[in-house]
N, C-alpha and C. Protein backbone atom coordinates (compact mmCIF):
# COMPACT_ATOMS: atom_id res chain seq x y z
N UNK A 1 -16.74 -54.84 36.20
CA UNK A 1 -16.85 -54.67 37.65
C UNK A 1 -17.89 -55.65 38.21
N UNK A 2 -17.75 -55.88 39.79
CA UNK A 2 -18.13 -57.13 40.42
C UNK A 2 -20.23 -56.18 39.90
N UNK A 3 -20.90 -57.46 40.32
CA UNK A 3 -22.65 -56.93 40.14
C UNK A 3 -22.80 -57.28 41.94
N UNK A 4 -23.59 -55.83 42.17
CA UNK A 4 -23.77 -55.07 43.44
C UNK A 4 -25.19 -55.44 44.09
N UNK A 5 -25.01 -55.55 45.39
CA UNK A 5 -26.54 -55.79 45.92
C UNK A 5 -27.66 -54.07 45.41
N UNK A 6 -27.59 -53.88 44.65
CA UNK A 6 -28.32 -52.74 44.48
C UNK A 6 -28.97 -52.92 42.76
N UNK A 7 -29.83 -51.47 42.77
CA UNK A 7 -30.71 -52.23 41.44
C UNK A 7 -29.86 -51.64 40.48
N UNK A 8 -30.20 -52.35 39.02
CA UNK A 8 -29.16 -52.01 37.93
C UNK A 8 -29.23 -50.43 37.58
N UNK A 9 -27.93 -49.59 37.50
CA UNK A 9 -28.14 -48.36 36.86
C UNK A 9 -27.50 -48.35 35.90
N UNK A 10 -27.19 -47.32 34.99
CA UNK A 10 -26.39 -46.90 34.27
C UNK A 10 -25.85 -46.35 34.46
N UNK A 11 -24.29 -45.95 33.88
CA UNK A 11 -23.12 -45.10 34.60
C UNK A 11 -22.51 -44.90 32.96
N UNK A 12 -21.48 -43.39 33.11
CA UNK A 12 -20.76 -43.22 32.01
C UNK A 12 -19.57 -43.43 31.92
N UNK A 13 -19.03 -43.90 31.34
CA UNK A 13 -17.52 -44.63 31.50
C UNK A 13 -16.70 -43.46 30.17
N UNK A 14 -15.32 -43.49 30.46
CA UNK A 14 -14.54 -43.29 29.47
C UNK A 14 -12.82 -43.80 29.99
N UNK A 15 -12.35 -44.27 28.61
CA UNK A 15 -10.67 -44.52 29.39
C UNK A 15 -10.35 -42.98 29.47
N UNK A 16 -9.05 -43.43 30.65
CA UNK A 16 -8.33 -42.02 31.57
C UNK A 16 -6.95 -42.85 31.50
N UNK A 17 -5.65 -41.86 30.70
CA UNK A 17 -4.55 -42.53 30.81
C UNK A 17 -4.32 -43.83 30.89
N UNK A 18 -5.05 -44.55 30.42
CA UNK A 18 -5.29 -46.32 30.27
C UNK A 18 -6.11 -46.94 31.49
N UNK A 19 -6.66 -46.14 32.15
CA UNK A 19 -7.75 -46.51 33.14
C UNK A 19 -9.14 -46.28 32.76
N UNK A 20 -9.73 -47.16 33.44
CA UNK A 20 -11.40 -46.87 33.39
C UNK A 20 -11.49 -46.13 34.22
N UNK A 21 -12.69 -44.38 34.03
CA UNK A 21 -12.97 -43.92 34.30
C UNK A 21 -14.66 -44.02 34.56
N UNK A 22 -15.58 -43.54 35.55
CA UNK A 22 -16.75 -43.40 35.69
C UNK A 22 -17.22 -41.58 36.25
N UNK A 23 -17.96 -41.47 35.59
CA UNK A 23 -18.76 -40.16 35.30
C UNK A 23 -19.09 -40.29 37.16
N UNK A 24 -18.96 -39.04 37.91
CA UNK A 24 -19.67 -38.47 38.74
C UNK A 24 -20.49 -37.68 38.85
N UNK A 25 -21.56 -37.74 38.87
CA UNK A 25 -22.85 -36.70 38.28
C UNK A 25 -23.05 -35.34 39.79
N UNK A 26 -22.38 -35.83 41.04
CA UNK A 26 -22.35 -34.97 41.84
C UNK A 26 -21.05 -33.99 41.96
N UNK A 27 -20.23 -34.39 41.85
CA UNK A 27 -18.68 -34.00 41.34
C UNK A 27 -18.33 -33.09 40.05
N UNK A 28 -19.77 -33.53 39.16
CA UNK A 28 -19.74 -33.58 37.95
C UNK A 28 -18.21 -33.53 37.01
N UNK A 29 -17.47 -34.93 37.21
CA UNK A 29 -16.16 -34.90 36.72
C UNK A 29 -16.15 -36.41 36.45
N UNK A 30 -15.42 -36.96 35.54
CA UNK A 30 -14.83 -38.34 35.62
C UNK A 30 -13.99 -38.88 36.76
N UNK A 31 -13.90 -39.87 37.38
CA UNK A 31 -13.23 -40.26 38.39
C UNK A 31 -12.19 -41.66 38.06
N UNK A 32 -11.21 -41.89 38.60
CA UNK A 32 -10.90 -43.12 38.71
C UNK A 32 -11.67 -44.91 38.87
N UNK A 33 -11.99 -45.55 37.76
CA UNK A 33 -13.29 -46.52 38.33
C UNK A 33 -12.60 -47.42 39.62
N UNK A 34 -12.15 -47.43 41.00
CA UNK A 34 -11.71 -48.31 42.16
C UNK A 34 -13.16 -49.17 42.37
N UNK A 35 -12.68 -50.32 42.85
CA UNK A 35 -13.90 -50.82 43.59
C UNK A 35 -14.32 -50.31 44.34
N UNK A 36 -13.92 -49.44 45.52
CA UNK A 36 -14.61 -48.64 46.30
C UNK A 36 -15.63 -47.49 45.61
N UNK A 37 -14.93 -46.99 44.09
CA UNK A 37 -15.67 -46.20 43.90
C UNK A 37 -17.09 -46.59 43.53
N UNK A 38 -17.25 -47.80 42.53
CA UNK A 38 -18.12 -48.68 42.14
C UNK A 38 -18.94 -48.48 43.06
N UNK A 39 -18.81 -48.87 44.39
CA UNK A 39 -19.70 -48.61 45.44
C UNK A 39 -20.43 -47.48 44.85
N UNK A 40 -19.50 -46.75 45.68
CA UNK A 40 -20.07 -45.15 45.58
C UNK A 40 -20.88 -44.86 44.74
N UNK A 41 -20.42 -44.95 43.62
CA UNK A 41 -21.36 -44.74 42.30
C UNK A 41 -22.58 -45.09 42.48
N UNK A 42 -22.93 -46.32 43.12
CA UNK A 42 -24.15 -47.30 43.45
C UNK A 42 -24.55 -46.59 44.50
N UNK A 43 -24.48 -46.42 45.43
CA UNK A 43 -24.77 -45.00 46.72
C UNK A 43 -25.45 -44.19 46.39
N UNK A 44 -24.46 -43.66 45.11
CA UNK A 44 -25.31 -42.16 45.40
C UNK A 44 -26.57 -42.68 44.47
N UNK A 45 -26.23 -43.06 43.39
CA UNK A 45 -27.37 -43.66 42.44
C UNK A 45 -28.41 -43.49 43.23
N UNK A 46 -28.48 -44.72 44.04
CA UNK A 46 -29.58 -45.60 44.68
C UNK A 46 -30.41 -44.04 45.60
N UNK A 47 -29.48 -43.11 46.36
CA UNK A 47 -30.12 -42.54 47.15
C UNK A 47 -30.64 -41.07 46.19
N UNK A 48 -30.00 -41.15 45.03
CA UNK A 48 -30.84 -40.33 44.46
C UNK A 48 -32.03 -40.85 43.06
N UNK A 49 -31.86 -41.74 42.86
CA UNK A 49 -33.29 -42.27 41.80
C UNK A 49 -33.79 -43.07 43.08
N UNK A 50 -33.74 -43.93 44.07
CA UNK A 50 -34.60 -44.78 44.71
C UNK A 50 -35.59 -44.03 45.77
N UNK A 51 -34.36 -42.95 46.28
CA UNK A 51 -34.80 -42.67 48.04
C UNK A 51 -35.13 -40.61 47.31
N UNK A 52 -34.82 -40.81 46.05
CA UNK A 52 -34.85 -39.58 46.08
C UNK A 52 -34.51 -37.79 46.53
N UNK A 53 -33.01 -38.30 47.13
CA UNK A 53 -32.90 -36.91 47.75
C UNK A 53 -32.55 -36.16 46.46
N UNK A 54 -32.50 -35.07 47.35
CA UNK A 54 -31.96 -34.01 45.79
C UNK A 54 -30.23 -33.53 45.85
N UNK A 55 -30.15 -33.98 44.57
CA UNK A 55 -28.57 -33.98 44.44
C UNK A 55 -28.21 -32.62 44.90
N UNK A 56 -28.70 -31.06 45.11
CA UNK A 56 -28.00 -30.46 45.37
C UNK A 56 -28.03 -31.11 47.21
N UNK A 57 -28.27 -32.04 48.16
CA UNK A 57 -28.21 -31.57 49.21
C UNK A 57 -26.90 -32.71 49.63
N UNK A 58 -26.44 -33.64 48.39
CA UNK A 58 -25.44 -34.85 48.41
C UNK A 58 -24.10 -33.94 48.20
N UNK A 59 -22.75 -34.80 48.71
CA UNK A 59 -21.38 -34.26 48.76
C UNK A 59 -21.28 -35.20 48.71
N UNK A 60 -20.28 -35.60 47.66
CA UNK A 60 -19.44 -36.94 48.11
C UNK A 60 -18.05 -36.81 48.24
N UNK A 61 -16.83 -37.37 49.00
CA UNK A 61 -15.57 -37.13 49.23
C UNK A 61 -15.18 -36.37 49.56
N UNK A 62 -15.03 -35.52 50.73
CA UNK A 62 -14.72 -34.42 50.91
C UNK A 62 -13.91 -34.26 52.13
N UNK A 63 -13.52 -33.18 52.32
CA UNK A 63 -12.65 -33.55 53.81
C UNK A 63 -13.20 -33.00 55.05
N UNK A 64 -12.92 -33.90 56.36
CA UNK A 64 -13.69 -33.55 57.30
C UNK A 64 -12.82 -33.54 58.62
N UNK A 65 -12.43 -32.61 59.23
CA UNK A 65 -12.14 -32.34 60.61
C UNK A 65 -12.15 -32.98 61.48
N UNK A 66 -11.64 -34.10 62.23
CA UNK A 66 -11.66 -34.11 63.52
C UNK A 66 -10.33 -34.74 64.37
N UNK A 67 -11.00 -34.22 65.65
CA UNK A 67 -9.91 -34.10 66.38
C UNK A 67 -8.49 -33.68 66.00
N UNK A 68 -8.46 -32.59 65.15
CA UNK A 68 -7.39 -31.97 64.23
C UNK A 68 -7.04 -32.42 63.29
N UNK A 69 -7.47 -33.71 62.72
CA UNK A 69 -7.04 -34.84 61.68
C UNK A 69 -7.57 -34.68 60.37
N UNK A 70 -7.14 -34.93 59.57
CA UNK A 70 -8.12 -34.47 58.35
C UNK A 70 -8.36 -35.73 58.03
N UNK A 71 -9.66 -36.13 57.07
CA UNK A 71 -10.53 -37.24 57.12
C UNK A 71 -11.57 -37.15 55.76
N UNK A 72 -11.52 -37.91 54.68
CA UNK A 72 -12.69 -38.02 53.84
C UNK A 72 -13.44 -38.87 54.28
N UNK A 73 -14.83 -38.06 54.60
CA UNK A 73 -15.90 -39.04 54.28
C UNK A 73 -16.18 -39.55 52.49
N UNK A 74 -17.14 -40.47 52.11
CA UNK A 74 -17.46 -40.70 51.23
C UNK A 74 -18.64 -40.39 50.36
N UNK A 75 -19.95 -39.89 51.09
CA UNK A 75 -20.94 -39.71 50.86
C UNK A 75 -21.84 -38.43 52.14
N UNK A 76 -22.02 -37.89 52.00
CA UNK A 76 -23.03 -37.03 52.96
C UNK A 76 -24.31 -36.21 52.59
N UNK A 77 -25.31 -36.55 53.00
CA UNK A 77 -26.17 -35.85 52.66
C UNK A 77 -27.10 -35.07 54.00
N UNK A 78 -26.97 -33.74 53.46
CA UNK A 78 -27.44 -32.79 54.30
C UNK A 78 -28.77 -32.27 54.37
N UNK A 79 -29.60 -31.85 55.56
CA UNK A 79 -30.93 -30.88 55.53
C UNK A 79 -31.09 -30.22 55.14
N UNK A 80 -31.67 -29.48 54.78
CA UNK A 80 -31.88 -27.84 54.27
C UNK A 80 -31.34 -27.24 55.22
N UNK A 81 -31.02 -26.97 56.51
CA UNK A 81 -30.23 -26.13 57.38
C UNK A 81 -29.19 -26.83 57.30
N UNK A 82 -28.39 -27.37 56.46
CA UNK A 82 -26.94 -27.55 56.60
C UNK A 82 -26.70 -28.55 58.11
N UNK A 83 -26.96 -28.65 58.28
CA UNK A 83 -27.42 -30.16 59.38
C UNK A 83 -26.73 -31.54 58.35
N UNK A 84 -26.39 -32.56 59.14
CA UNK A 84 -25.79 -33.76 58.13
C UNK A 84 -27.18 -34.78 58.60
N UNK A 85 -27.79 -35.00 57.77
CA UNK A 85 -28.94 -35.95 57.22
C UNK A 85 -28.30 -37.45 57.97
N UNK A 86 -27.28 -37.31 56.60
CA UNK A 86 -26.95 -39.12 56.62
C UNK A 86 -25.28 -39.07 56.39
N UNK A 87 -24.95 -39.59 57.06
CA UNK A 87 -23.18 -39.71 56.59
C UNK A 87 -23.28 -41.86 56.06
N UNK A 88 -22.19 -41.89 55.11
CA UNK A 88 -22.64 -42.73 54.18
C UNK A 88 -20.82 -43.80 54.11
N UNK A 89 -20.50 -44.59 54.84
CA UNK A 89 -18.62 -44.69 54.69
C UNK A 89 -18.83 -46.28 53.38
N UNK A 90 -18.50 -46.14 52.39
CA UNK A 90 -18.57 -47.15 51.57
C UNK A 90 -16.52 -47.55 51.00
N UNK A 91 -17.10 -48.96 51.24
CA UNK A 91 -15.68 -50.16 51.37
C UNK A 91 -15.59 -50.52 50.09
N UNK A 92 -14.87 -51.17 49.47
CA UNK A 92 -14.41 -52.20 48.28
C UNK A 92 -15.64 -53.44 48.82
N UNK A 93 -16.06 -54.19 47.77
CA UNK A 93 -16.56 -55.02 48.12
C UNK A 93 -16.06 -56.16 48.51
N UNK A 94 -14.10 -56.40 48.33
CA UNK A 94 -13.65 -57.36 48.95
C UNK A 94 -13.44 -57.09 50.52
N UNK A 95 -13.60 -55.93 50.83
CA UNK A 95 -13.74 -55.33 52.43
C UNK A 95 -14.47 -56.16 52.75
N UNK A 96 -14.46 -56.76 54.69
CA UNK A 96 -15.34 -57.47 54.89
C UNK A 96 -15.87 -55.89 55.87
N UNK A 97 -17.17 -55.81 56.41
CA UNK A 97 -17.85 -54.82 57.09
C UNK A 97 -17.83 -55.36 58.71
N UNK A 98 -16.83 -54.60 59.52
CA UNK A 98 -16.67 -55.41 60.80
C UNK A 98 -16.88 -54.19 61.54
N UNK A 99 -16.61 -54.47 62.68
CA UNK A 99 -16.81 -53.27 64.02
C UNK A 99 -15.60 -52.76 63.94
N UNK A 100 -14.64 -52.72 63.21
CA UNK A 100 -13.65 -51.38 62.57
C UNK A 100 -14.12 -50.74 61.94
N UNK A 101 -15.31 -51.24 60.96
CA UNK A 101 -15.70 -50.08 60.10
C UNK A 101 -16.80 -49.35 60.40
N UNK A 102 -17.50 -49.59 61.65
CA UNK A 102 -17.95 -48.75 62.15
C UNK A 102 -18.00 -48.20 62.96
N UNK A 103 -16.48 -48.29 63.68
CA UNK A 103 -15.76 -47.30 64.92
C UNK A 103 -15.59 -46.42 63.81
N UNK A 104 -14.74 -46.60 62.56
CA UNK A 104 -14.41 -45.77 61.60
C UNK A 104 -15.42 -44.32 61.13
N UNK A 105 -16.64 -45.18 60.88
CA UNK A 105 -18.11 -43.74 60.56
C UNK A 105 -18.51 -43.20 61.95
N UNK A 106 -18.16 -44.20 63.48
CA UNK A 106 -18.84 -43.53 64.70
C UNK A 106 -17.82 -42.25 64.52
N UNK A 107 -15.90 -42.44 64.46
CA UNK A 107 -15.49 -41.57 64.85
C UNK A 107 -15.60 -40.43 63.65
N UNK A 108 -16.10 -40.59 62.52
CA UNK A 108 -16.42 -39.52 61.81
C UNK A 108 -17.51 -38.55 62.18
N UNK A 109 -18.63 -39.60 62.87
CA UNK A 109 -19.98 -38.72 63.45
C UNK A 109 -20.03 -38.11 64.22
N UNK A 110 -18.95 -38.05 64.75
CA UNK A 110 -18.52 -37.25 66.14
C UNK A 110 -18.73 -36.13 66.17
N UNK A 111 -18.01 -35.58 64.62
CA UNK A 111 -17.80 -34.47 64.18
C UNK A 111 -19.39 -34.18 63.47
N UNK A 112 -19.60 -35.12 62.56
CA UNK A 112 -20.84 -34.64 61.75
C UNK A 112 -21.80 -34.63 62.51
N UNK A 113 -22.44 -35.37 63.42
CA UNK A 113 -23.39 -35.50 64.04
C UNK A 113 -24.69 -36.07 63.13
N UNK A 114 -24.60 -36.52 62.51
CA UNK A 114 -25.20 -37.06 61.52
C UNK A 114 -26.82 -38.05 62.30
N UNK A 115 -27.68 -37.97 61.69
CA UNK A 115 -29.19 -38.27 61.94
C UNK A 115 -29.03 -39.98 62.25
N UNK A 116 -28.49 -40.10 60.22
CA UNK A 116 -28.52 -41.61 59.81
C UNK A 116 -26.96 -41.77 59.88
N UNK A 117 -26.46 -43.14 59.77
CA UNK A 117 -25.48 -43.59 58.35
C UNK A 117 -25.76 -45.04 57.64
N UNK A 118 -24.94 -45.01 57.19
CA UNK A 118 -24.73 -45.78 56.51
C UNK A 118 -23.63 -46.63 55.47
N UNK A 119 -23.38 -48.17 56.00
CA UNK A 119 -21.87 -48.20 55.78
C UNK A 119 -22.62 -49.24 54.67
N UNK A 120 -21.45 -49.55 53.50
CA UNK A 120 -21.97 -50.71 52.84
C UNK A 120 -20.77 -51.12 51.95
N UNK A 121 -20.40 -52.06 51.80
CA UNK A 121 -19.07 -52.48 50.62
C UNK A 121 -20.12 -53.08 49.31
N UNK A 122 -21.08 -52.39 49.07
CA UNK A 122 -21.91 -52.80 47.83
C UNK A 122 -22.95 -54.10 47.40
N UNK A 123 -22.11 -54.97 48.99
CA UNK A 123 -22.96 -56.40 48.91
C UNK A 123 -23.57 -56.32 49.90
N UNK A 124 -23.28 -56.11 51.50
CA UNK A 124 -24.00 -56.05 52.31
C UNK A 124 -23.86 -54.41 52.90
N UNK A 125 -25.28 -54.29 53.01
CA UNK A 125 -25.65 -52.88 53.67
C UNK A 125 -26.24 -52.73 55.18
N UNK A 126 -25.84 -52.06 55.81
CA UNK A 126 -26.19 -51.40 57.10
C UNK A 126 -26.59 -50.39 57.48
N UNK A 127 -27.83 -50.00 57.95
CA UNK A 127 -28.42 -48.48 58.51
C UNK A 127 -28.43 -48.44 59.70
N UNK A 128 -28.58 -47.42 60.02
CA UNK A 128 -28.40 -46.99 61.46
C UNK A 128 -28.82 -45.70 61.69
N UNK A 129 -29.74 -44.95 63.01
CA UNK A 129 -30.03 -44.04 63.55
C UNK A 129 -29.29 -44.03 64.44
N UNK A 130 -29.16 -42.46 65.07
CA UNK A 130 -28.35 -42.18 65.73
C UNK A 130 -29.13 -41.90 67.00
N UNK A 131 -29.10 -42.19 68.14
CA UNK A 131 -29.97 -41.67 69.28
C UNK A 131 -28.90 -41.39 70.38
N UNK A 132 -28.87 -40.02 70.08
CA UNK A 132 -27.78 -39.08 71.27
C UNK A 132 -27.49 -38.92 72.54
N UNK A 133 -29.32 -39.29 72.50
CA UNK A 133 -29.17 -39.44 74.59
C UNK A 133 -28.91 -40.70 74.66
N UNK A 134 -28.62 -41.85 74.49
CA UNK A 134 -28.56 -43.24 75.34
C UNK A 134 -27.25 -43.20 74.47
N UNK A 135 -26.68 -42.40 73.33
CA UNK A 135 -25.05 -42.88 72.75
C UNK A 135 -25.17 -44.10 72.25
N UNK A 136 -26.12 -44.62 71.69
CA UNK A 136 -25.99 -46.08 70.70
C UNK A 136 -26.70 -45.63 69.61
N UNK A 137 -26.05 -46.74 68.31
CA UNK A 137 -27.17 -47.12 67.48
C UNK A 137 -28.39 -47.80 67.20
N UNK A 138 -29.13 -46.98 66.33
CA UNK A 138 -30.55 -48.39 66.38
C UNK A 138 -30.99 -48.69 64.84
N UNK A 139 -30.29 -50.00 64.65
CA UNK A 139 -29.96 -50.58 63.41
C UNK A 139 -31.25 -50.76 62.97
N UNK A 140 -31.56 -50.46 61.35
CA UNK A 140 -33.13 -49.58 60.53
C UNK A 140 -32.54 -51.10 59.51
N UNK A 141 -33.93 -51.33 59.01
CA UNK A 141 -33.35 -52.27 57.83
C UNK A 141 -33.92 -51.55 56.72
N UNK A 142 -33.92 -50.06 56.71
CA UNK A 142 -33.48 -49.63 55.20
C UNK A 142 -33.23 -47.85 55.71
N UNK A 143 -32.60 -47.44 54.74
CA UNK A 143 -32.93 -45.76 55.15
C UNK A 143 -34.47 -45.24 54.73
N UNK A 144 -35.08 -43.84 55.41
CA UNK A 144 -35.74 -43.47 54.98
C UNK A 144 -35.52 -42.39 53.80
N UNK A 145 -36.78 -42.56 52.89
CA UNK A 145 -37.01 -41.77 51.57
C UNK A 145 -36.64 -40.37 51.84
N UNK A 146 -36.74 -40.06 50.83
CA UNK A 146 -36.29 -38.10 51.08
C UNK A 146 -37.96 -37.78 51.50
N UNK A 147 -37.91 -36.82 52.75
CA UNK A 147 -39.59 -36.00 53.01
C UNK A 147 -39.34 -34.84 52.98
N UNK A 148 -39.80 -33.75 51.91
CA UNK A 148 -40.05 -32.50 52.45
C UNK A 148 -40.38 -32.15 53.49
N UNK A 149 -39.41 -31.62 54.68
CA UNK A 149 -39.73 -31.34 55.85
C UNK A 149 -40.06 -29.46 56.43
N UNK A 150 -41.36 -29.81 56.63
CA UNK A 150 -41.99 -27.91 56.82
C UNK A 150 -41.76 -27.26 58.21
């Protein structure tokens, strides 16, 4: 697999019906290895050994509601009140990252309401806060660390 703007981890591999498989440690299951997933893998990694959240508060892939539509996000990580932290939309790295792909996470946030996100195809990354009253983003050049919040 392609080498990712992110720092080196380790991952568990096994073949699956003549495919490469990679270990999901949040899923806790083997997955299909896609380039998109590759991402992912690197995602959650990064936001749980770098930024430190705690894996119980991460979901990855799951389905999400809106406007009657059903919809996987890719990554989400939540507050302790079940609040969405950070919504997270990760591409193939031959994806280029354009203003489709982030109409794509706005119209997911709609629903989540999400703090942060964060889009990335593994080479180039993008953050973003969400500020509700003026309805724009305000592009962060990194996310923030996990804080115990009292």
């Amino acid at each position: 697999m392609q080498k990712l703007n992110f720092p080196d981890y380790t991952f568990r591999f096994k073949n699956s019906e003549n495919k490469l498989a990679i270990f999901d440690g949040v899923r806790k299951k083997f997955v299909i290895l896609t380039p998109e997933e590759w991402v992912r893998q690197h995602v959650v990694t990064y936001l749980l050994n770098d930024l430190m959240y705690p894996k119980s508060y991460l979901n990855v892939e799951k389905l999400l509601k809106i406007n009657g539509l059903n919809k996987r996000y890719d990554v989400v990580v939540y507050n302790p009140d079940g609040s969405v932290f950070l919504l997270v939309e990760c591409k193939a790295p031959s994806v280029a990252i354009t203003q489709i792909t982030f109409n794509q996470i706005a119209r997911y946030n709609m629903a989540a309401k999400a703090q942060y996100m964060m889009v990335t195809n593994g080479i180039n990354h993008y953050f973003c806060s969400m500020d509700y009253e003026q309805e724009k983003y305000i592009f962060l050049k990194e996310l923030p660390a996990y804080k115990l919040h009292s």
